[in-house]
Protein backbone atom coordinates (compact mmCIF):
# COMPACT_ATOMS: atom_id res chain seq x y z
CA UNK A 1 1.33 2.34 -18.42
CA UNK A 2 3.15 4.99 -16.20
CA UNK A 3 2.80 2.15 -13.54
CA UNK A 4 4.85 -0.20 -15.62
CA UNK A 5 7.69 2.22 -16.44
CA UNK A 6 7.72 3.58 -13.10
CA UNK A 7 7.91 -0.30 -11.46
CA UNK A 8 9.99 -1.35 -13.68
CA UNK A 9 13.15 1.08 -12.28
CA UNK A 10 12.02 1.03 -8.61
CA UNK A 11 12.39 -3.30 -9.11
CA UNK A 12 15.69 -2.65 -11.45
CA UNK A 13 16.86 -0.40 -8.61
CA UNK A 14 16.37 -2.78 -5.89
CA UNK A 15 18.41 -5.58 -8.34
CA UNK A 16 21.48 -3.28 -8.47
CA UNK A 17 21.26 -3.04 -4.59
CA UNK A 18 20.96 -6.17 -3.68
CA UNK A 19 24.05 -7.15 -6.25
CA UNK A 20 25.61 -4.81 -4.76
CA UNK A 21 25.07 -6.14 -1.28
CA UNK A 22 25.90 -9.49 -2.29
CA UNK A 23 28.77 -8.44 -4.64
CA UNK A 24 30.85 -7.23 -0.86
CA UNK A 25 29.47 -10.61 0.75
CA UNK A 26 33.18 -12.78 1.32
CA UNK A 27 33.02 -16.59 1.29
CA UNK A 28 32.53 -16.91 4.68
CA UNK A 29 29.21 -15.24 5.07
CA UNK A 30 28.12 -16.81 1.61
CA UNK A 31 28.44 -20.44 3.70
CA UNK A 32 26.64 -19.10 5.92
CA UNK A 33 23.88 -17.49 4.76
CA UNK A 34 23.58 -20.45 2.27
CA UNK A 35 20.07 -20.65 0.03
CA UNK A 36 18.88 -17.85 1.80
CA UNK A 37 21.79 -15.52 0.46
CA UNK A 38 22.08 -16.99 -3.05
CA UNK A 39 18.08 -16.54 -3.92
CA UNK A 40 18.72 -12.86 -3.04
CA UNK A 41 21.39 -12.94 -5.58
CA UNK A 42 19.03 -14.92 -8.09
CA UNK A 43 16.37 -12.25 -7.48
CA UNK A 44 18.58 -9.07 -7.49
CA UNK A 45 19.25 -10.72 -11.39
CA UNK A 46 15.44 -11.13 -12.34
CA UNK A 47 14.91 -8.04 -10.57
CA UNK A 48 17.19 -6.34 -13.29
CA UNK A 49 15.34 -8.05 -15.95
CA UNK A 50 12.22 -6.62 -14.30
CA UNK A 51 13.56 -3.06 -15.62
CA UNK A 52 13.52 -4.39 -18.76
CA UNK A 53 10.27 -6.45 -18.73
CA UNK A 54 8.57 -2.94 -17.18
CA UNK A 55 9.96 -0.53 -18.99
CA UNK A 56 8.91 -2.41 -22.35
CA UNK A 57 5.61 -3.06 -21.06
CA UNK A 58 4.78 -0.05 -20.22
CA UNK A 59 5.95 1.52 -23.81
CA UNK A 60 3.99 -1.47 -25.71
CA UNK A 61 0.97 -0.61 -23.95
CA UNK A 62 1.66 3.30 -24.24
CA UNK A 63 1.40 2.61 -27.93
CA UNK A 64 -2.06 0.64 -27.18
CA UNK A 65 -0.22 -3.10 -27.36
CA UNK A 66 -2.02 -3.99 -23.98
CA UNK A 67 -1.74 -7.75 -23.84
CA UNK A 68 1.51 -7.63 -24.57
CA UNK A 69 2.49 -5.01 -22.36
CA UNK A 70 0.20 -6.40 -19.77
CA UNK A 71 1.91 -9.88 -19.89
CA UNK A 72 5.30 -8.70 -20.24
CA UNK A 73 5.12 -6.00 -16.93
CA UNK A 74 3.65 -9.37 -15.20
CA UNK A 75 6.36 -11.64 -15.62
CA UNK A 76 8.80 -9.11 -14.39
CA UNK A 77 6.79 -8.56 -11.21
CA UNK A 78 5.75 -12.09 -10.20
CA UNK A 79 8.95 -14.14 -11.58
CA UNK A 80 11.56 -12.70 -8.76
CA UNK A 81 8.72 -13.78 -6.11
CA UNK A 82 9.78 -17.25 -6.77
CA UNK A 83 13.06 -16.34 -5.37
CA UNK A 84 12.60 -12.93 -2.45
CA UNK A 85 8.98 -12.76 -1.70
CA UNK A 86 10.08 -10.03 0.40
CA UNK A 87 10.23 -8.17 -2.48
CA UNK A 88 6.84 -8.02 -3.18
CA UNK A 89 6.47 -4.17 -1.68
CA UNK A 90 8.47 -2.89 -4.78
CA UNK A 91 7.56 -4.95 -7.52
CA UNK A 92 3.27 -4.45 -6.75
CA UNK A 93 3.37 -1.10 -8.88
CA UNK A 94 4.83 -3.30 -11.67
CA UNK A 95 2.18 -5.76 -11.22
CA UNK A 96 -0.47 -3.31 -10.87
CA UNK A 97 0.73 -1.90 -14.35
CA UNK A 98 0.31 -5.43 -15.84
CA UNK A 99 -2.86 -5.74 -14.11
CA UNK A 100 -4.08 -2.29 -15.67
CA UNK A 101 -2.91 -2.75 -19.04
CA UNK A 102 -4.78 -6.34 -19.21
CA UNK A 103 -8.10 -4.70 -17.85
CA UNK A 104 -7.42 -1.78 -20.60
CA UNK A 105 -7.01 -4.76 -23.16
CA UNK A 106 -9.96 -6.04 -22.14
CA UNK A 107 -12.34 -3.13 -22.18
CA UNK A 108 -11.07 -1.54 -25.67
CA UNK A 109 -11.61 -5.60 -27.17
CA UNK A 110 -15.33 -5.66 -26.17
CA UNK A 111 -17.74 -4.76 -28.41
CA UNK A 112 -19.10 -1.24 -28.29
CA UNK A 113 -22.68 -0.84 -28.15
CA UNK A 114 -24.07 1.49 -30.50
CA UNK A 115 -27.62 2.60 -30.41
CA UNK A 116 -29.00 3.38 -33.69
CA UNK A 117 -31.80 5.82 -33.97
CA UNK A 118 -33.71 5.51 -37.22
């Protein structure tokens, strides 16, 4: 759950700087950088809505909402892949948050074995 919260600002981070890189880029070196350049700027975007994604995850399943939460820190970390694969390195503790809260979903939804002495 930390996992979540925590990915979610280190990808949201990331976002703002690489809008912020691409915010100073001129025309010049946006021709030539070309699809490269602009899937940056695509992911810097998702990357922001990765703060989101995490940070809401990671309160839904603080509050025990683990599919939800689970799903929701996922998207954030594996949608921006699409576009910067590089980024992978920051947005892993957001999937591993997803990944934790679905295995915590899992566990608490199977059926407790009680032994009944009698």
């Amino acid at each position: 759950m930390i996992l979540g919260i925590v990915g979610g600002l280190v990808a949201g981070a990331l976002g703002m700087k690489w809008l912020g890189d691409f915010g100073q880029l001129n025309e010049m070196q946006l021709a030539a950088g070309g699809e490269q350049l602009q899937n940056m700027g695509t992911a810097g975007l998702l990357m922001i809505v990765s703060l989101i994604l995490g940070v809401t995850g990671g309160i839904m399943a603080w509050k025990r909402k683990y599919l939800p939460g689970g799903v929701l820190m996922l998207v954030g970390g594996i949608v921006p892949l699409f576009y910067a694969k590089q980024a992978i390195l920051f947005l892993c503790l957001l999937i591993a948050g997803g990944i934790v809260a679905l295995l915590a979903h899992y566990k608490s939804a199977s059926p407790a074995s009680s032994t009944s002495v009698g």
